[in-house]
PDB file of N, CA and C in Angstrom:
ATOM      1  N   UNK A   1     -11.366  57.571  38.019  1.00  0.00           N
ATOM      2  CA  UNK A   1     -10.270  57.727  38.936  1.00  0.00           C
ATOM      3  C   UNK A   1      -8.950  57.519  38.194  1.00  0.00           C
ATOM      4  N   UNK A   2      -8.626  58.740  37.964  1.00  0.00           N
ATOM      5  CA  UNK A   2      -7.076  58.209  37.295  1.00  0.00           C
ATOM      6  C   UNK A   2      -6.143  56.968  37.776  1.00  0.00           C
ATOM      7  N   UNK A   3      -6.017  57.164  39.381  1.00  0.00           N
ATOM      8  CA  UNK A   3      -4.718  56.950  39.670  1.00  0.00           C
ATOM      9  C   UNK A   3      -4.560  55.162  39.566  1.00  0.00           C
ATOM     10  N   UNK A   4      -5.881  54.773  38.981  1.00  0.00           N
ATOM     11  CA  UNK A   4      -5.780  53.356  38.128  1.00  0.00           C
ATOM     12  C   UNK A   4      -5.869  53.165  37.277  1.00  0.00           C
ATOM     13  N   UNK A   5      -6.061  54.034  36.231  1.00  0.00           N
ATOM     14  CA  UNK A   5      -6.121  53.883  35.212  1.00  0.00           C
ATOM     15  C   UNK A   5      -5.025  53.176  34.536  1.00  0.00           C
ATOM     16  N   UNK A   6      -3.369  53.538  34.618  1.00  0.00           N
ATOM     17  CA  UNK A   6      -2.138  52.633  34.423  1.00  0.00           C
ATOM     18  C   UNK A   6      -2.406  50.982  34.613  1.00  0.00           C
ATOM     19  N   UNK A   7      -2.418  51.234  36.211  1.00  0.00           N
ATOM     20  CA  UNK A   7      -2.306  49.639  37.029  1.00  0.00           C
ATOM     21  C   UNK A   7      -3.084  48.828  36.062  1.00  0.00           C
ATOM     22  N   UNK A   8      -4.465  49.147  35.892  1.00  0.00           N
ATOM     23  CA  UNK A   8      -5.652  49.023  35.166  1.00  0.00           C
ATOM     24  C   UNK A   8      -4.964  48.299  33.556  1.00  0.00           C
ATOM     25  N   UNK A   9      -4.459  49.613  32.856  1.00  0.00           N
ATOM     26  CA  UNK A   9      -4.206  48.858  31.392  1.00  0.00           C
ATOM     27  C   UNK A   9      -2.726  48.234  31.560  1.00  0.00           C
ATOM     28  N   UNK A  10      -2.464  47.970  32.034  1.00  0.00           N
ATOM     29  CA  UNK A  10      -1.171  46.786  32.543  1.00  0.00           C
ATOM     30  C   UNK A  10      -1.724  45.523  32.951  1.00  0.00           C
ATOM     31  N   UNK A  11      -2.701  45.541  33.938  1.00  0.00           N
ATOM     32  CA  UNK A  11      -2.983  44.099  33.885  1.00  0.00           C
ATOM     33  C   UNK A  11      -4.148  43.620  32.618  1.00  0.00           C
ATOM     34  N   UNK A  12      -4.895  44.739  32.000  1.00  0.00           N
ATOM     35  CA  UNK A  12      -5.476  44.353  31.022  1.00  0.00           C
ATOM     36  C   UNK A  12      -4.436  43.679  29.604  1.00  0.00           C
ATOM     37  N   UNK A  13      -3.345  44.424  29.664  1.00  0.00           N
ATOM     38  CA  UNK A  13      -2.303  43.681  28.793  1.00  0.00           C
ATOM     39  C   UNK A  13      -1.616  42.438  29.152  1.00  0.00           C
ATOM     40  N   UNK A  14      -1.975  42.522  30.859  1.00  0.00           N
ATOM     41  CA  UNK A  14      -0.798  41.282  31.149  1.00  0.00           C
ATOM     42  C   UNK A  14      -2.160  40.065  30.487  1.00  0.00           C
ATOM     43  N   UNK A  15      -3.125  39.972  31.003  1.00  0.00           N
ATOM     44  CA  UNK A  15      -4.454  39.039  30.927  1.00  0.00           C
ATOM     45  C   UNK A  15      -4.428  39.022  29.302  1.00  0.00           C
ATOM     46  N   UNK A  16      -4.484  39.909  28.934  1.00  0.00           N
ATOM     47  CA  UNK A  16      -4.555  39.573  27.064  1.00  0.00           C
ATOM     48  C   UNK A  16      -3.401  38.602  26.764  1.00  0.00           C
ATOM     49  N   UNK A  17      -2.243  38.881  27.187  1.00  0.00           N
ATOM     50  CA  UNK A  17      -1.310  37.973  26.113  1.00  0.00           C
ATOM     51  C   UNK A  17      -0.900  36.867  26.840  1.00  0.00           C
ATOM     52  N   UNK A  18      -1.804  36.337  27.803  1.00  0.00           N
ATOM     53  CA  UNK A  18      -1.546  34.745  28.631  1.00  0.00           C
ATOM     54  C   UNK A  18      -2.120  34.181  27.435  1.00  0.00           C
ATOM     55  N   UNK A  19      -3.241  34.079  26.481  1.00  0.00           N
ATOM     56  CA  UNK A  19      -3.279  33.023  25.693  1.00  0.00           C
ATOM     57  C   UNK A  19      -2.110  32.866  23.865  1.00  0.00           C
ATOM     58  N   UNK A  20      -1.403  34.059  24.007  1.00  0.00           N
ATOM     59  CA  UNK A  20      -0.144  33.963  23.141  1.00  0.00           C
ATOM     60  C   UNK A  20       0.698  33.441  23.931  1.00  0.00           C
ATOM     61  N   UNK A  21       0.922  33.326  24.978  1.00  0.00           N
ATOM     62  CA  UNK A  21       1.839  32.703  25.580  1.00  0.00           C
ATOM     63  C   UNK A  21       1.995  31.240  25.761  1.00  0.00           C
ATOM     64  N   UNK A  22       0.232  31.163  26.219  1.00  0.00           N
ATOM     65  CA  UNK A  22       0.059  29.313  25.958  1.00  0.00           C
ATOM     66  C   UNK A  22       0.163  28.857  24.884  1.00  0.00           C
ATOM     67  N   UNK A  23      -0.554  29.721  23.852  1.00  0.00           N
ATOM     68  CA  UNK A  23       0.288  29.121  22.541  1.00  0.00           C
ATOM     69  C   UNK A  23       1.233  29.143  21.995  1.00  0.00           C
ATOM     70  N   UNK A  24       2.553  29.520  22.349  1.00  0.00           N
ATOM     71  CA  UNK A  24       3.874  29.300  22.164  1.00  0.00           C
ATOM     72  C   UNK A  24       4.788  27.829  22.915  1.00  0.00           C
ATOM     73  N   UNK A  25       3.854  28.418  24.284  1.00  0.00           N
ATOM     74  CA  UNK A  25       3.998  26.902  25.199  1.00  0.00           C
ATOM     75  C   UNK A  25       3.740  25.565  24.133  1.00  0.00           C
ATOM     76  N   UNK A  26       2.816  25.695  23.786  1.00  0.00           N
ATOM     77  CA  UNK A  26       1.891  24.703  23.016  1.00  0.00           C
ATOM     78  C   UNK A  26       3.249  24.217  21.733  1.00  0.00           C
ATOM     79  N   UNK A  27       3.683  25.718  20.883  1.00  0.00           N
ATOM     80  CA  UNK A  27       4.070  25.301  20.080  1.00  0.00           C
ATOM     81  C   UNK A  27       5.657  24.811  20.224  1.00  0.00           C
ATOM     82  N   UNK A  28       6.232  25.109  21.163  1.00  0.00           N
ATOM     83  CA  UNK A  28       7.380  24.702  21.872  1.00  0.00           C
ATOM     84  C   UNK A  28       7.803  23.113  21.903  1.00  0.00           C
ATOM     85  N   UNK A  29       6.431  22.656  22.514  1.00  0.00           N
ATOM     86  CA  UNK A  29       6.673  21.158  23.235  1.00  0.00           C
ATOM     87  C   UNK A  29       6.579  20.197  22.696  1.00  0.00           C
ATOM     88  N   UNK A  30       7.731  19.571  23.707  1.00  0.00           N
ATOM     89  CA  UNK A  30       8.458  17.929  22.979  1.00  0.00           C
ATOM     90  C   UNK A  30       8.829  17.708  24.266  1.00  0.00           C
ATOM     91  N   UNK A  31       9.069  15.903  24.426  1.00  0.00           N
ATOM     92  CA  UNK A  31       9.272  15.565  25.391  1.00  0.00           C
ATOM     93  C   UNK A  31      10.463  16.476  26.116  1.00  0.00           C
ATOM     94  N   UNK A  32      10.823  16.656  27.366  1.00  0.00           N
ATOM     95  CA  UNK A  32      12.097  17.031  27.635  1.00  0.00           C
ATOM     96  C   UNK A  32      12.492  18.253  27.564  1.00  0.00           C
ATOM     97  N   UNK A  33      13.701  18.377  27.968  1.00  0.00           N
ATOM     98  CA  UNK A  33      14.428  19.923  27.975  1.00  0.00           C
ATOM     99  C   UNK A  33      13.832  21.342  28.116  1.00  0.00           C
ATOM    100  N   UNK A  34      12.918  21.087  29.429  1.00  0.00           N
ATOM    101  CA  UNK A  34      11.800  22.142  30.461  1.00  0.00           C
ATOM    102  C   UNK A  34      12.342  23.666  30.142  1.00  0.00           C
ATOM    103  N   UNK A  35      13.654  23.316  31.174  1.00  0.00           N
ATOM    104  CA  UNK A  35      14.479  24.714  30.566  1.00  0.00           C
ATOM    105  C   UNK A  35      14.693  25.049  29.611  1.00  0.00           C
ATOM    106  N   UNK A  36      15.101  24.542  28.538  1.00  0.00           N
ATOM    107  CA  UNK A  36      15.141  25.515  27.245  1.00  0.00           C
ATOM    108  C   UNK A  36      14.002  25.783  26.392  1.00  0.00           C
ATOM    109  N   UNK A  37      12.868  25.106  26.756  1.00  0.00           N
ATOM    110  CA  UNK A  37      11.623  25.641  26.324  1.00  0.00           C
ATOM    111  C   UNK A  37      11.486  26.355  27.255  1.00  0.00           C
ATOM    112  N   UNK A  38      11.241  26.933  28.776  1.00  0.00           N
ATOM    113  CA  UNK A  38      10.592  27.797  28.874  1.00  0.00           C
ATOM    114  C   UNK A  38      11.943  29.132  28.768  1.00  0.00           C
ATOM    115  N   UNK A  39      12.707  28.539  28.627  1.00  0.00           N
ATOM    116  CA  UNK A  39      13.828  30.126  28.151  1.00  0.00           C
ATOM    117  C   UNK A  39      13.662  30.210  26.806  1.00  0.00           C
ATOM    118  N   UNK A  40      13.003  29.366  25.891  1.00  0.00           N
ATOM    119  CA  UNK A  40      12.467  29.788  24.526  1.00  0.00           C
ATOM    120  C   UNK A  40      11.092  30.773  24.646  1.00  0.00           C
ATOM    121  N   UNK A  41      10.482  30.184  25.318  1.00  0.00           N
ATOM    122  CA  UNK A  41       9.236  30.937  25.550  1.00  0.00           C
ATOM    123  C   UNK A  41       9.565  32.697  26.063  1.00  0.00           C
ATOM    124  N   UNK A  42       9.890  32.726  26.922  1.00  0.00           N
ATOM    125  CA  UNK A  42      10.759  33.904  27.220  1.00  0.00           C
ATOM    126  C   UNK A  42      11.291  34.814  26.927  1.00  0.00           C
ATOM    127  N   UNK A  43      12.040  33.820  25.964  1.00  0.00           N
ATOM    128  CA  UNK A  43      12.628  35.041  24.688  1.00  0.00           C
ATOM    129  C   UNK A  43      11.910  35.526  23.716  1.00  0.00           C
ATOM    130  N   UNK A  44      11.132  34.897  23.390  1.00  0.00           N
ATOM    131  CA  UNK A  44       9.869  35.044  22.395  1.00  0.00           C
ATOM    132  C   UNK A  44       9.134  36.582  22.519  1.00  0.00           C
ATOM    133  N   UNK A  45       8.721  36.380  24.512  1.00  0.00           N
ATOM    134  CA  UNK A  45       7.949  37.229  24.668  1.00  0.00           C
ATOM    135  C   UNK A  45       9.125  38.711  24.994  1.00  0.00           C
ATOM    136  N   UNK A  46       9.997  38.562  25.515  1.00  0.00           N
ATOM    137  CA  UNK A  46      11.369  39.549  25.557  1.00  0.00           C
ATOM    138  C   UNK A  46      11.287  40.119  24.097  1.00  0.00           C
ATOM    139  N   UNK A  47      11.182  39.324  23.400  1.00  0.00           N
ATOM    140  CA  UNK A  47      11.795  39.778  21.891  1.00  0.00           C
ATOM    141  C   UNK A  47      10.222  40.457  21.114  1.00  0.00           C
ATOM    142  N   UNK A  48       9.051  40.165  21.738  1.00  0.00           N
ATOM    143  CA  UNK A  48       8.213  41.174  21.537  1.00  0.00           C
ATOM    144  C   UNK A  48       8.179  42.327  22.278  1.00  0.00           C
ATOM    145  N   UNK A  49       8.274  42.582  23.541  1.00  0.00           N
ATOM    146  CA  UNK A  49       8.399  43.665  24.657  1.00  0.00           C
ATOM    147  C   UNK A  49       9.596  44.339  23.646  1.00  0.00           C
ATOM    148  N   UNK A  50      10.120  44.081  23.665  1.00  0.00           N
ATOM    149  CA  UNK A  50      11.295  45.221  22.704  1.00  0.00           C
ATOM    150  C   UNK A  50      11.022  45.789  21.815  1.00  0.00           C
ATOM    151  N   UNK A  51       9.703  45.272  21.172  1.00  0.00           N
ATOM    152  CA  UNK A  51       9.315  46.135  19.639  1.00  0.00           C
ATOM    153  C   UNK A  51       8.656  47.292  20.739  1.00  0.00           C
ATOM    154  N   UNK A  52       7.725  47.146  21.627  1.00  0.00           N
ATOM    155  CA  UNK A  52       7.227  48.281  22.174  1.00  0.00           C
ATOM    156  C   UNK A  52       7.562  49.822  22.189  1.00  0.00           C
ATOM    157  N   UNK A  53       7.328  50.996  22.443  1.00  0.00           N
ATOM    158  CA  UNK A  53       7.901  52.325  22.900  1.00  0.00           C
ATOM    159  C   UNK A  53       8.557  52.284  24.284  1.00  0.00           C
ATOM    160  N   UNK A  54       9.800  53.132  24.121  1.00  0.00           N
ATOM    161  CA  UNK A  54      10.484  53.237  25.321  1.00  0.00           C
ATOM    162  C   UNK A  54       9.661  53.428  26.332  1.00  0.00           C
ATOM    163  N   UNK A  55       8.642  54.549  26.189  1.00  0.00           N
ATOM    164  CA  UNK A  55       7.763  54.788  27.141  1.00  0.00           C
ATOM    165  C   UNK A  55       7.192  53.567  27.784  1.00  0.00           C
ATOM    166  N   UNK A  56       6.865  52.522  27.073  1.00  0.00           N
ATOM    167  CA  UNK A  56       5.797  51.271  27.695  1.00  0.00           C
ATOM    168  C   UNK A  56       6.494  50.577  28.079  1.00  0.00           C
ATOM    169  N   UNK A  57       7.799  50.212  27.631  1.00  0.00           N
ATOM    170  CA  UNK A  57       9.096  49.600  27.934  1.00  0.00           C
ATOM    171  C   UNK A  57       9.312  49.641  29.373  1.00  0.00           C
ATOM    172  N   UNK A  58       9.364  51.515  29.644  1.00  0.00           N
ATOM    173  CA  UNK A  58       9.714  51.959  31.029  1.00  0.00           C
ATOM    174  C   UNK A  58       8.796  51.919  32.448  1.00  0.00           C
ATOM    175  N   UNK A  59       7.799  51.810  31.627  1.00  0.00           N
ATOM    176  CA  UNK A  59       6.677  51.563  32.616  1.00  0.00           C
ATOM    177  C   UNK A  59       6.146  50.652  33.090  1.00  0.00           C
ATOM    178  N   UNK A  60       6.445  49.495  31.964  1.00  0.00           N
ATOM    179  CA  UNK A  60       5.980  48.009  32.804  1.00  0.00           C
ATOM    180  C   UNK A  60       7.525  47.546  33.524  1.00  0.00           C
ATOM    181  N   UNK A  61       8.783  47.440  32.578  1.00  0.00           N
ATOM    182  CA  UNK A  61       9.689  46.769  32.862  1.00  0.00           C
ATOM    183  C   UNK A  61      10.251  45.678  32.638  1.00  0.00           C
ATOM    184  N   UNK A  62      11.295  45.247  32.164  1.00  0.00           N
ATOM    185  CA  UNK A  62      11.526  43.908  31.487  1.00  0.00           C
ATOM    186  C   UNK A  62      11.255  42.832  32.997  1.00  0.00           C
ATOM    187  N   UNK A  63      11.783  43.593  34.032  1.00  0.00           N
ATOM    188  CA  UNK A  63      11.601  42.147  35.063  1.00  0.00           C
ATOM    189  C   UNK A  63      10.691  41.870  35.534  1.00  0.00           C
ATOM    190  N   UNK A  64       9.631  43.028  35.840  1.00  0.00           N
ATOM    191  CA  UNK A  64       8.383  42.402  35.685  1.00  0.00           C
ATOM    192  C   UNK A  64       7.638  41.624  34.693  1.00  0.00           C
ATOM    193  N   UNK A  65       8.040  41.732  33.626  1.00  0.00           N
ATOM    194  CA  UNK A  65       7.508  40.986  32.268  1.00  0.00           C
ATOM    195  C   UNK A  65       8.168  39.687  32.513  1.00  0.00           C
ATOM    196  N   UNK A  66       9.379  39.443  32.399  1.00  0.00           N
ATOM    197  CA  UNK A  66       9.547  38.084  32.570  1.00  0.00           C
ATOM    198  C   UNK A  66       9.697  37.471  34.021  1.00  0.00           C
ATOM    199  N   UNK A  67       9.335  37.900  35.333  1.00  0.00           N
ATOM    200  CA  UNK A  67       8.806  37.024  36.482  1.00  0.00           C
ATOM    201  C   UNK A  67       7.070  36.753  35.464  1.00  0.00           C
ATOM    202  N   UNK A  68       6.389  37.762  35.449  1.00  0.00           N
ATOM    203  CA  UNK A  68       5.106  37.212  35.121  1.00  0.00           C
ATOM    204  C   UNK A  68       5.340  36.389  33.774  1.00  0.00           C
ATOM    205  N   UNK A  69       5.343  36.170  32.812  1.00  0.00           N
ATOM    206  CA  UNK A  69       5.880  35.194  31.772  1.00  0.00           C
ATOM    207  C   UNK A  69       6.240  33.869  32.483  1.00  0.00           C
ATOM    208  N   UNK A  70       7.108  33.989  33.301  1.00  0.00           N
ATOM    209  CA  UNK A  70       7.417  32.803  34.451  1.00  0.00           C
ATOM    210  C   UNK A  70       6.522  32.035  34.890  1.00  0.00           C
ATOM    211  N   UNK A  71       5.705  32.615  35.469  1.00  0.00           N
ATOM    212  CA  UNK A  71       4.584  32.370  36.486  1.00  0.00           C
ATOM    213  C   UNK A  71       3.657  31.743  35.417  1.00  0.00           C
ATOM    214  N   UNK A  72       3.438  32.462  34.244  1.00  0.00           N
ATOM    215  CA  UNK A  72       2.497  31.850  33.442  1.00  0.00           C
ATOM    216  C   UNK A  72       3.233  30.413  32.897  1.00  0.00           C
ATOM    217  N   UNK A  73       4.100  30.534  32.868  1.00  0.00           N
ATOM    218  CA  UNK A  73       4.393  29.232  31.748  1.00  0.00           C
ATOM    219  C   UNK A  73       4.384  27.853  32.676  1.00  0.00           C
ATOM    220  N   UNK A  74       5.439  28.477  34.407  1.00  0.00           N
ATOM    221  CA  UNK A  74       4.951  27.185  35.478  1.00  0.00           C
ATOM    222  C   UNK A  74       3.786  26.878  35.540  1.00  0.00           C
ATOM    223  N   UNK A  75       2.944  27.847  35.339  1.00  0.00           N
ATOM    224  CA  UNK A  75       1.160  27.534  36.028  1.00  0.00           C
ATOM    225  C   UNK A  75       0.322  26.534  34.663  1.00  0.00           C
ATOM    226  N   UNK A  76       0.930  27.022  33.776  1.00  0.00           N
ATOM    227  CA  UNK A  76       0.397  26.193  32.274  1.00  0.00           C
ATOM    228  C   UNK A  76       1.373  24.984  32.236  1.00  0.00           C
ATOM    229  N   UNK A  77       2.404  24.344  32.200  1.00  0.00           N
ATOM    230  CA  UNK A  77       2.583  23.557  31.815  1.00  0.00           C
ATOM    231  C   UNK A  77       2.627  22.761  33.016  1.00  0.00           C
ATOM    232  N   UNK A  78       2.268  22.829  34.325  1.00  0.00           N
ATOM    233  CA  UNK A  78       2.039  22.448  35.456  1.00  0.00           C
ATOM    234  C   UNK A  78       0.294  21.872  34.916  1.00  0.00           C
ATOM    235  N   UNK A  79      -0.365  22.337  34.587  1.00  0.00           N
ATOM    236  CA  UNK A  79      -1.936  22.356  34.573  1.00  0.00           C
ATOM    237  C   UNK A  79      -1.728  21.150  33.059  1.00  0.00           C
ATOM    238  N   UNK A  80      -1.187  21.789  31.817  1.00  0.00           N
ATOM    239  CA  UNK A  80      -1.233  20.242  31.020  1.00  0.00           C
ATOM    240  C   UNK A  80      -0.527  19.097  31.073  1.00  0.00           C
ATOM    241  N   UNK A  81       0.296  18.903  31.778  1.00  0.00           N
ATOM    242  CA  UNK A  81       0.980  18.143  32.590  1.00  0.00           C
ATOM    243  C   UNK A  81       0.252  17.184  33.697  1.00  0.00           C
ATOM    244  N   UNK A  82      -0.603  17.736  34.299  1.00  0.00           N
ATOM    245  CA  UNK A  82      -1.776  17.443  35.162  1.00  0.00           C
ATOM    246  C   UNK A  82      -2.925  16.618  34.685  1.00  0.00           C
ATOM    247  N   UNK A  83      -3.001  17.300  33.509  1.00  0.00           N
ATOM    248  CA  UNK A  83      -4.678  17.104  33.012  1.00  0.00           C
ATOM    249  C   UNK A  83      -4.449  16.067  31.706  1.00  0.00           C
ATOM    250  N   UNK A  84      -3.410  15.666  31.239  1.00  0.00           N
ATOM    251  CA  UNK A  84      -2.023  14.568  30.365  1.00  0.00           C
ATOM    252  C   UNK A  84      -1.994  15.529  28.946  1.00  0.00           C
ATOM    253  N   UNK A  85      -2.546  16.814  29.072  1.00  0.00           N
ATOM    254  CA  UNK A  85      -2.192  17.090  27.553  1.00  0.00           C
ATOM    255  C   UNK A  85      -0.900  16.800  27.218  1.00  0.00           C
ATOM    256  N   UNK A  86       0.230  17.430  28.116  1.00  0.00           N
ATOM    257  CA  UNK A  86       1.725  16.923  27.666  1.00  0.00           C
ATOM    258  C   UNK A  86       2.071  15.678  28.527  1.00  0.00           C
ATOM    259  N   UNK A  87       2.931  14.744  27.812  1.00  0.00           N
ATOM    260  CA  UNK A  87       3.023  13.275  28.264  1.00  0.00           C
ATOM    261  C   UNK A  87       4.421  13.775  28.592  1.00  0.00           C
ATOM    262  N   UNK A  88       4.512  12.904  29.895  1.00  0.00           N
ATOM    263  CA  UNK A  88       6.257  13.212  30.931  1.00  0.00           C
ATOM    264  C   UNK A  88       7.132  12.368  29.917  1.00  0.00           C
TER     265      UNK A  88
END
């Protein structure tokens, strides 16, 4: 069925690069300053989305890329935060 095939390799890309993402999270953290780690994180992944083709560029979208980037980094550092990997 084509007409998923897109939707399809978009979320197969979004699901691939949640564990580059945790590991940036990972390599980010120090006590403190939430916001500028996760606007480090962010940029990180912004500043890979840009190497991409215009074409893939145009089709996912930068604001969808960074709400989801978002979502991942609250949901991860919410979860090691939780579980004491990172100490408050």
């Amino acid at each position: 069925m084509k007409i998923l095939e897109t939707p399809m390799l978009i979320l197969s890309i979004a699901l691939g690069i949640i564990p580059q993402i945790i590991q940036i999270i990972k390599t980010v953290e120090m006590p403190g300053n939430g916001a500028e780690k996760a606007a480090t994180v962010l940029g990180i992944v912004k500043a890979a989305f840009e190497l991409l083709p215009d074409e893939v560029r145009k089709l996912i979208g930068g604001d969808k890329v960074a709400n989801f980037v978002n979502s991942v980094i609250d949901l991860t550092v919410k979860l090691l935060n939780v579980s004491g990997v990172f100490k408050k």
